[in-house]
N, C-alpha and C. Protein backbone atom coordinates (compact mmCIF):
# COMPACT_ATOMS: atom_id res chain seq x y z
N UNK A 1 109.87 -12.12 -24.58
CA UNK A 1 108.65 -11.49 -24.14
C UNK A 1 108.93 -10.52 -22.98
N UNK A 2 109.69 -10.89 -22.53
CA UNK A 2 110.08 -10.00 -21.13
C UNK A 2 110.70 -8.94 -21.55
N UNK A 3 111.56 -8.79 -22.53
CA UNK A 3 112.25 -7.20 -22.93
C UNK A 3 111.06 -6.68 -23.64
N UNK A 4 110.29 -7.21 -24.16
CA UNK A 4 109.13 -6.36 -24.93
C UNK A 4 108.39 -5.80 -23.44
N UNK A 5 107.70 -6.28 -23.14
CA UNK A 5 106.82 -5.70 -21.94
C UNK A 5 108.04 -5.26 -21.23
N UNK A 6 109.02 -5.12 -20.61
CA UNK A 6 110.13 -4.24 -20.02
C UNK A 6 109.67 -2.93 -20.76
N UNK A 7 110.21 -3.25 -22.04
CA UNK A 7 110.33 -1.75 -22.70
C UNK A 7 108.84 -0.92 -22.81
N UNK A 8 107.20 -1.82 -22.97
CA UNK A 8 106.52 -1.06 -23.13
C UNK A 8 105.98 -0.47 -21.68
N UNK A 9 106.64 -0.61 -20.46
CA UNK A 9 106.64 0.28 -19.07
C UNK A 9 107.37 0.45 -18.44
N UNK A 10 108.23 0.61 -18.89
CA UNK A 10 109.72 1.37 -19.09
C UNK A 10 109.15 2.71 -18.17
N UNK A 11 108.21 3.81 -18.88
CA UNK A 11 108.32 4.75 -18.87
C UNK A 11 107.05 5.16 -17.93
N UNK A 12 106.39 4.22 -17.40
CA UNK A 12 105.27 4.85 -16.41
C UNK A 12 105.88 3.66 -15.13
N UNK A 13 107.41 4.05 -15.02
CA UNK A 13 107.91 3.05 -13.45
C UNK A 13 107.08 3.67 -12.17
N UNK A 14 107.25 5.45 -12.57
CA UNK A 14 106.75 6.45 -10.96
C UNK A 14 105.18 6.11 -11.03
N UNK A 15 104.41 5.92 -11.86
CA UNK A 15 103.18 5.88 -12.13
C UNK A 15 102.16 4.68 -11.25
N UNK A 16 103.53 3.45 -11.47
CA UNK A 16 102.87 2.44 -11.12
C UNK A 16 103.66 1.12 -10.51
N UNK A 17 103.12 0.60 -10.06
CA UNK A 17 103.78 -0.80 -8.96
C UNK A 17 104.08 -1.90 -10.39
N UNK A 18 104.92 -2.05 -10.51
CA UNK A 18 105.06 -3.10 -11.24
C UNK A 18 105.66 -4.27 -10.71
N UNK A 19 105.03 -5.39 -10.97
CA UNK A 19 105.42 -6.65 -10.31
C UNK A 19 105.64 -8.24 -11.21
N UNK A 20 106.63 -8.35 -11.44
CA UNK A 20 106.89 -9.40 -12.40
C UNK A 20 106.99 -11.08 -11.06
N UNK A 21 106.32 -11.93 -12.00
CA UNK A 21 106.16 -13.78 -11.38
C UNK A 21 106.35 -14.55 -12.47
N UNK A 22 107.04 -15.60 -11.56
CA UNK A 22 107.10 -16.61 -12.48
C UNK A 22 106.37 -18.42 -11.13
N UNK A 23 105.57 -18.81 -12.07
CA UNK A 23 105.17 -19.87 -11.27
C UNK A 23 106.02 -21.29 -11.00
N UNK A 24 105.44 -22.19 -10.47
CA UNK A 24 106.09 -23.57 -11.16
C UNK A 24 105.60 -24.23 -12.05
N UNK A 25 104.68 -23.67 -12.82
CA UNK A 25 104.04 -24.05 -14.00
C UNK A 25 104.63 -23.38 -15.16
N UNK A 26 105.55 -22.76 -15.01
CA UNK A 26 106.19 -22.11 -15.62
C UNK A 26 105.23 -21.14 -16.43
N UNK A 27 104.52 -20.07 -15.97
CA UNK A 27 103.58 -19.27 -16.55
C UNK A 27 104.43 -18.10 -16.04
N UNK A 28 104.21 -16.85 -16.44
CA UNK A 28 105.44 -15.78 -16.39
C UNK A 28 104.24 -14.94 -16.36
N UNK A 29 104.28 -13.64 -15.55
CA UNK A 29 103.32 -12.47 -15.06
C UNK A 29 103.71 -11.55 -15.23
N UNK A 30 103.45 -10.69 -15.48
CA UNK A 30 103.71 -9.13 -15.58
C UNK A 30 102.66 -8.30 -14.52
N UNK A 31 102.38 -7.75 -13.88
CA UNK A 31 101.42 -7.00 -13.04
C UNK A 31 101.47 -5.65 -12.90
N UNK A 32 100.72 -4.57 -13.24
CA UNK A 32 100.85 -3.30 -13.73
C UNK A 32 99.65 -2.42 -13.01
N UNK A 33 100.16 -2.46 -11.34
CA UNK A 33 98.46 -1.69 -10.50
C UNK A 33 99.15 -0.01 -10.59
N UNK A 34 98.15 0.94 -10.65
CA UNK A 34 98.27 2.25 -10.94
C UNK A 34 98.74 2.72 -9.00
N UNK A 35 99.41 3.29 -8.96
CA UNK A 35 99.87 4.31 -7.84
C UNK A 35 98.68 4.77 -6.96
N UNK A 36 98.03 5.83 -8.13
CA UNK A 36 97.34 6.63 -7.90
C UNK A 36 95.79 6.32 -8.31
N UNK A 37 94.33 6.29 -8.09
CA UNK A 37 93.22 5.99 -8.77
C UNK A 37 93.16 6.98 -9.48
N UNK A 38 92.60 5.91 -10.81
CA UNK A 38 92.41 6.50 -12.03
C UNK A 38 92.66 5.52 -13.21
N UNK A 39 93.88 5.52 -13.37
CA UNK A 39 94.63 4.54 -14.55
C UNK A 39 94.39 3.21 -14.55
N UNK A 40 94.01 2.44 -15.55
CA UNK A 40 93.61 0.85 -15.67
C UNK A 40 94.90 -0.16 -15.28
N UNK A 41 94.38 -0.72 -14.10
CA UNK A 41 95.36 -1.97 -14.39
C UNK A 41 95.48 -2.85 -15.19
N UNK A 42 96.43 -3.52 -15.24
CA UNK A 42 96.74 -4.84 -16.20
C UNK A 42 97.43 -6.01 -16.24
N UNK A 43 97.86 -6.89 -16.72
CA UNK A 43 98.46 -8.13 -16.24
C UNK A 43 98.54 -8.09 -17.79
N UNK A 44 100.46 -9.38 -17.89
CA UNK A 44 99.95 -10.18 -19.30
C UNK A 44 101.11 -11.41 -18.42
N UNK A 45 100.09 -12.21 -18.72
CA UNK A 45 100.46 -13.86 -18.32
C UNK A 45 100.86 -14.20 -19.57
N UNK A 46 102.23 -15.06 -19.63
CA UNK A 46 102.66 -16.22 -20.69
C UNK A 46 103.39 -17.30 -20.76
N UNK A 47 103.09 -17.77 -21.34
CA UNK A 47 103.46 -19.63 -20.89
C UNK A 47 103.59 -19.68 -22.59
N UNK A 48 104.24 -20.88 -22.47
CA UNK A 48 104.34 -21.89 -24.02
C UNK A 48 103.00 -21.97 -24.63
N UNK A 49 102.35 -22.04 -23.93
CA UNK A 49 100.73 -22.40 -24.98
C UNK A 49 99.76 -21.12 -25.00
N UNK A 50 99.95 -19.99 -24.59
CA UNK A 50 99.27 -18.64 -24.87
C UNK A 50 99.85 -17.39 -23.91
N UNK A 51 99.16 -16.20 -24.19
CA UNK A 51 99.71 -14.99 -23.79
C UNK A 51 98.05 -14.52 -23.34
N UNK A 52 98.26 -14.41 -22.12
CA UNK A 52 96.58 -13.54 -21.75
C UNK A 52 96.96 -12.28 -20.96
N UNK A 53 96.11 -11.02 -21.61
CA UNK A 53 96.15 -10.15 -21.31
C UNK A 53 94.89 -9.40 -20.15
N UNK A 54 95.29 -9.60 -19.06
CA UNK A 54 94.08 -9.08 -18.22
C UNK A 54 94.22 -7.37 -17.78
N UNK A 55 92.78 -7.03 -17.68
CA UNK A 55 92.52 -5.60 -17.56
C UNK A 55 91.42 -5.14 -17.01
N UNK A 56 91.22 -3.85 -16.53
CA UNK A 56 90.19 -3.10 -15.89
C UNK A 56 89.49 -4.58 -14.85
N UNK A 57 90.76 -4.93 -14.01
CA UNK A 57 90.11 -5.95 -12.81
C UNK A 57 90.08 -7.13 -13.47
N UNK A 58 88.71 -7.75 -14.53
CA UNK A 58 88.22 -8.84 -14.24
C UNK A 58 87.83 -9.41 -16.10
N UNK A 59 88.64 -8.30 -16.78
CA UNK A 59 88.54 -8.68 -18.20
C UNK A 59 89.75 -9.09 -18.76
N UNK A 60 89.93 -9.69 -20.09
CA UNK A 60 90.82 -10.65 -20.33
C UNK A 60 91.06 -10.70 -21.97
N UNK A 61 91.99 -10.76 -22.62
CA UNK A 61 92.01 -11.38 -24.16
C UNK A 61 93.19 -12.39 -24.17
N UNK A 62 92.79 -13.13 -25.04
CA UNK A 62 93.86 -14.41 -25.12
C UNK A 62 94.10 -14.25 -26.47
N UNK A 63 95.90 -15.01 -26.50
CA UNK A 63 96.47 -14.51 -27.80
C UNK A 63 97.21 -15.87 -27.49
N UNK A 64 97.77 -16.72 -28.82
CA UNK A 64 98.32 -17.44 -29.26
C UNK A 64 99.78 -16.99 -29.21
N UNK A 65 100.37 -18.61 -28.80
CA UNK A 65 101.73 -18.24 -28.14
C UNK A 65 102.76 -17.79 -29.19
N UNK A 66 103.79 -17.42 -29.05
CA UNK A 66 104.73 -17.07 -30.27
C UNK A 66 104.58 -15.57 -30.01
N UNK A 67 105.35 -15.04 -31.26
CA UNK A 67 105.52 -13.50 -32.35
C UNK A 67 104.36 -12.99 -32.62
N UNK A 68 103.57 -14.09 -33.21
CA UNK A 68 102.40 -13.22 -34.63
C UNK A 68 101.52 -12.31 -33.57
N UNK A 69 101.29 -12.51 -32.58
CA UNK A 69 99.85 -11.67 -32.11
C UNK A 69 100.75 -10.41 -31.15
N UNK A 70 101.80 -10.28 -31.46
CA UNK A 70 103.02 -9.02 -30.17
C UNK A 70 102.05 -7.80 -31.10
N UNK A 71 102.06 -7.50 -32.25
CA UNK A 71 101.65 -6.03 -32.66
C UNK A 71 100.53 -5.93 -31.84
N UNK A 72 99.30 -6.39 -32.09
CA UNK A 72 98.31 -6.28 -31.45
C UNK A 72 98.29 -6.30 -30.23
N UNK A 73 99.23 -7.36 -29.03
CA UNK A 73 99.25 -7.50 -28.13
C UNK A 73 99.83 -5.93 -27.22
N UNK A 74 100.73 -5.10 -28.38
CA UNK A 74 101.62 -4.00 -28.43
C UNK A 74 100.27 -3.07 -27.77
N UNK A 75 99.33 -3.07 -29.11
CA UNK A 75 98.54 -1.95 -29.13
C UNK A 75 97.43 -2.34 -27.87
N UNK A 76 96.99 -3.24 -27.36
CA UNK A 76 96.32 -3.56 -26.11
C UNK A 76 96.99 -2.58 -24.91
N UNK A 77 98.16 -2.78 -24.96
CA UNK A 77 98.62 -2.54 -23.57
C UNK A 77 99.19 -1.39 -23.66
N UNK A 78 98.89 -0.43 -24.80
CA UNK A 78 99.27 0.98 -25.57
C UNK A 78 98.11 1.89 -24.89
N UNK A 79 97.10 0.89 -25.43
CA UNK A 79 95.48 1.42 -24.85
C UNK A 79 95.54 1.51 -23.66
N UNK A 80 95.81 0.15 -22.41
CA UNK A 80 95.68 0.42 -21.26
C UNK A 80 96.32 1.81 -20.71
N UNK A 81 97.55 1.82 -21.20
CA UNK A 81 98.36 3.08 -20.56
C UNK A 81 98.19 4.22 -20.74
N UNK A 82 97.31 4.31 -22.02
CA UNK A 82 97.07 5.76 -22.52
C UNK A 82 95.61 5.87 -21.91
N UNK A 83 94.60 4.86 -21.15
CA UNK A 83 93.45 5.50 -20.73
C UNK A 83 92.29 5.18 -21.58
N UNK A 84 92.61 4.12 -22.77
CA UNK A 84 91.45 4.20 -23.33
C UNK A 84 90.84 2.65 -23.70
N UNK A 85 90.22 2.33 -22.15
CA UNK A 85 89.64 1.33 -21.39
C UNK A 85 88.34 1.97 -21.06
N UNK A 86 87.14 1.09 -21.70
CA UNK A 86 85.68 1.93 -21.01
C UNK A 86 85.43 0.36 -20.17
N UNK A 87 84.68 0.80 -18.87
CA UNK A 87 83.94 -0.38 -18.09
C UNK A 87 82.25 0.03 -18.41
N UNK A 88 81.83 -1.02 -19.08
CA UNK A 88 80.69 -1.05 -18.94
C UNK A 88 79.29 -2.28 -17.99
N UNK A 89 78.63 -1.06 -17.46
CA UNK A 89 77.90 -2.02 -17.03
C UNK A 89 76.16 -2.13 -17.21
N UNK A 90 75.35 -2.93 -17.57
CA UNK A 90 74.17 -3.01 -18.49
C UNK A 90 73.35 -3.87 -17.05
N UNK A 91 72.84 -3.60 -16.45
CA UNK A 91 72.12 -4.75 -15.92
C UNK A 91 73.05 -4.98 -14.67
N UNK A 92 73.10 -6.69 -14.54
CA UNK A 92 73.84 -7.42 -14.34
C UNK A 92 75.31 -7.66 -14.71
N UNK A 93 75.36 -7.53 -16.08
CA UNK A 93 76.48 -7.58 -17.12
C UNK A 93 77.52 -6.28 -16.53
N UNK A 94 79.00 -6.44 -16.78
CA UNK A 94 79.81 -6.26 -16.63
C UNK A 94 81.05 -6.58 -17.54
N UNK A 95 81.49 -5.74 -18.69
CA UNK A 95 82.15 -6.00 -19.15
C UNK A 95 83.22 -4.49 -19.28
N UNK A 96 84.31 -4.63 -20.37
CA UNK A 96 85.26 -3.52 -20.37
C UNK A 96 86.14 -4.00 -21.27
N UNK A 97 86.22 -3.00 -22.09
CA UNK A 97 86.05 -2.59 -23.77
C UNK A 97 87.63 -1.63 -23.92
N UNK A 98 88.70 -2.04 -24.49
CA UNK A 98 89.75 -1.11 -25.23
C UNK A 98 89.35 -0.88 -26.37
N UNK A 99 89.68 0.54 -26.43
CA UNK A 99 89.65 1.25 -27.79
C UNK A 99 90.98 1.34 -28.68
N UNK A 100 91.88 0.55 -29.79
CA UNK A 100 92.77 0.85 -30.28
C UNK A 100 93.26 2.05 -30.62
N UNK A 101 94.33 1.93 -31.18
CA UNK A 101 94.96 3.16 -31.86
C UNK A 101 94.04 3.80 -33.06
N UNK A 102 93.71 2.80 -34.28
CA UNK A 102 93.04 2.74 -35.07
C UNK A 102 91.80 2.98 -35.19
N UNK A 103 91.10 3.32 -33.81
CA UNK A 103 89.77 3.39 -33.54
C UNK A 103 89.19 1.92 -33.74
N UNK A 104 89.31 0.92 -33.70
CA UNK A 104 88.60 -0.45 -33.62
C UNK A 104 88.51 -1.03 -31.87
N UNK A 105 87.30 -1.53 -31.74
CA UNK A 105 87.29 -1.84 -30.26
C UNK A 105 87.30 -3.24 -30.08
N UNK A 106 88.13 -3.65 -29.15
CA UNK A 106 88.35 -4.56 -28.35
C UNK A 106 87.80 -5.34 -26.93
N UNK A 107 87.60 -6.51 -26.68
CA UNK A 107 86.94 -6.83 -25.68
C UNK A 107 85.74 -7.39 -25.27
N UNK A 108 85.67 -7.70 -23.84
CA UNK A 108 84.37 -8.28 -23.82
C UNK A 108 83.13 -7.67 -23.75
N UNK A 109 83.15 -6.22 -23.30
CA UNK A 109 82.32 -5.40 -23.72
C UNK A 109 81.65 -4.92 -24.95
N UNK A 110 82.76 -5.35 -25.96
CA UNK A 110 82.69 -4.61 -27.58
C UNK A 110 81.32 -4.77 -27.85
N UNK A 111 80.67 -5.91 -27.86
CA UNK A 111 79.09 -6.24 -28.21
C UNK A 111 78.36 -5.40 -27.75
N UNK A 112 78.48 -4.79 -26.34
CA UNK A 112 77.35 -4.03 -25.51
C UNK A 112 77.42 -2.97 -25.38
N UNK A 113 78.55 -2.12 -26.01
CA UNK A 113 78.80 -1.23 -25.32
C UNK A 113 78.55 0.36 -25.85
N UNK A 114 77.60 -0.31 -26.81
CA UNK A 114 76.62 0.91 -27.84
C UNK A 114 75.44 0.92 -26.96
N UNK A 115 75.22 0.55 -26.40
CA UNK A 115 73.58 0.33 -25.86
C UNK A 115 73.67 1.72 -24.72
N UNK A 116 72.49 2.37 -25.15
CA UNK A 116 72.38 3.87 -24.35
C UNK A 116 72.18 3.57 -23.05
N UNK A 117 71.49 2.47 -22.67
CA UNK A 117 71.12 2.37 -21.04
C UNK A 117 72.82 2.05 -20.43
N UNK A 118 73.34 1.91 -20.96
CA UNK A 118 74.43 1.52 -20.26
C UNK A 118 75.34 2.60 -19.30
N UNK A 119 76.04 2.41 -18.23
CA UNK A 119 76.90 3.09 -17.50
C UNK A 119 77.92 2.82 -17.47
N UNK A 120 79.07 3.86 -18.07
CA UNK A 120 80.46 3.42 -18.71
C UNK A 120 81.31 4.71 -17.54
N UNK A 121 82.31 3.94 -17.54
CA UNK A 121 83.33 4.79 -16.40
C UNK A 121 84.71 4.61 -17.65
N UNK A 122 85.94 5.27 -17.42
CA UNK A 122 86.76 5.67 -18.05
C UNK A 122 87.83 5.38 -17.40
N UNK A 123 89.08 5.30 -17.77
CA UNK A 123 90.16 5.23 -17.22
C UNK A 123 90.84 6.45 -17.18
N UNK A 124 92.05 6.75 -17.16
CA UNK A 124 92.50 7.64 -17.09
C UNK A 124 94.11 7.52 -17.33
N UNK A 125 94.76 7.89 -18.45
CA UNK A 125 96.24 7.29 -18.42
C UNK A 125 97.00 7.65 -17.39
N UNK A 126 97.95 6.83 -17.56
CA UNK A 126 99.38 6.80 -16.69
C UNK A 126 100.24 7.76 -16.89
N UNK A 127 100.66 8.61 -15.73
CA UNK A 127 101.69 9.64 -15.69
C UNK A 127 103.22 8.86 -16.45
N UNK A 128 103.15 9.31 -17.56
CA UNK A 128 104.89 8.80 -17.95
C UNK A 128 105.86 9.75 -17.72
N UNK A 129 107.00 9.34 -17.44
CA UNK A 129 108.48 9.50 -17.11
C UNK A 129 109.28 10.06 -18.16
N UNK A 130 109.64 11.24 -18.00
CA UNK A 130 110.51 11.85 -19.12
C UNK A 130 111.74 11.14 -19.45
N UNK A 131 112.69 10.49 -19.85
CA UNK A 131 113.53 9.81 -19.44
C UNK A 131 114.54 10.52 -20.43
């Protein structure tokens, strides 16, 4: 898991603080805060019993431990970097919504985040590194 997420921010190092943990619970961190405002942060926590992917602050997807969920888990954190993270907020409610590659949306927002009253802010991708 660690050479996969190595390699998928590899290329936005100048962009952003990256900070790797490991607990005594043996849960393993990745931490991905932007340099500059604009670009979505992110986290992906993993342990033996799941992989959670946190984003835009205070949102989250959980993925089953192993191989099978890395493509998808791929394209999550494809989205974060490229900017295409909406925060929405309705009310009270607070959620924030990735948009895949594929155009299919993701998140805890996904339910709300058609609704016209709503106020949606944007991310903005990460400067990558020519390498």
């Amino acid at each position: 898991m660690e050479k996969f997420l190595k390699d998928m921010v590899e290329d936005i190092n100048d962009a952003a603080t990256i900070r790797w943990n490991i607990d005594r619970d043996g849960v393993s961190t990745l931490f991905v805060e932007p340099i500059k405002t604009g670009p979505c942060p992110f986290s992906v926590a993993w342990s033996a019993h799941e992989i959670v992917v946190g984003f835009a602050l205070d949102s989250r997807l959980e993925f089953g431990p192993g191989d099978e969920d890395l493509p998808l888990i791929e394209k999550v954190i494809a989205a974060c970097i490229d900017g295409r993270v909406t925060v929405v907020a309705s009310g009270r409610r607070r959620g924030a919504a990735i948009e895949l590659d594929d155009g299919s949306v993701v998140g805890d927002a996904a339910a709300v985040r058609r609704a016209d009253t709503e106020r949606r802010s944007y991310y903005q991708p990460y400067q990558r590194t020519e390498r």
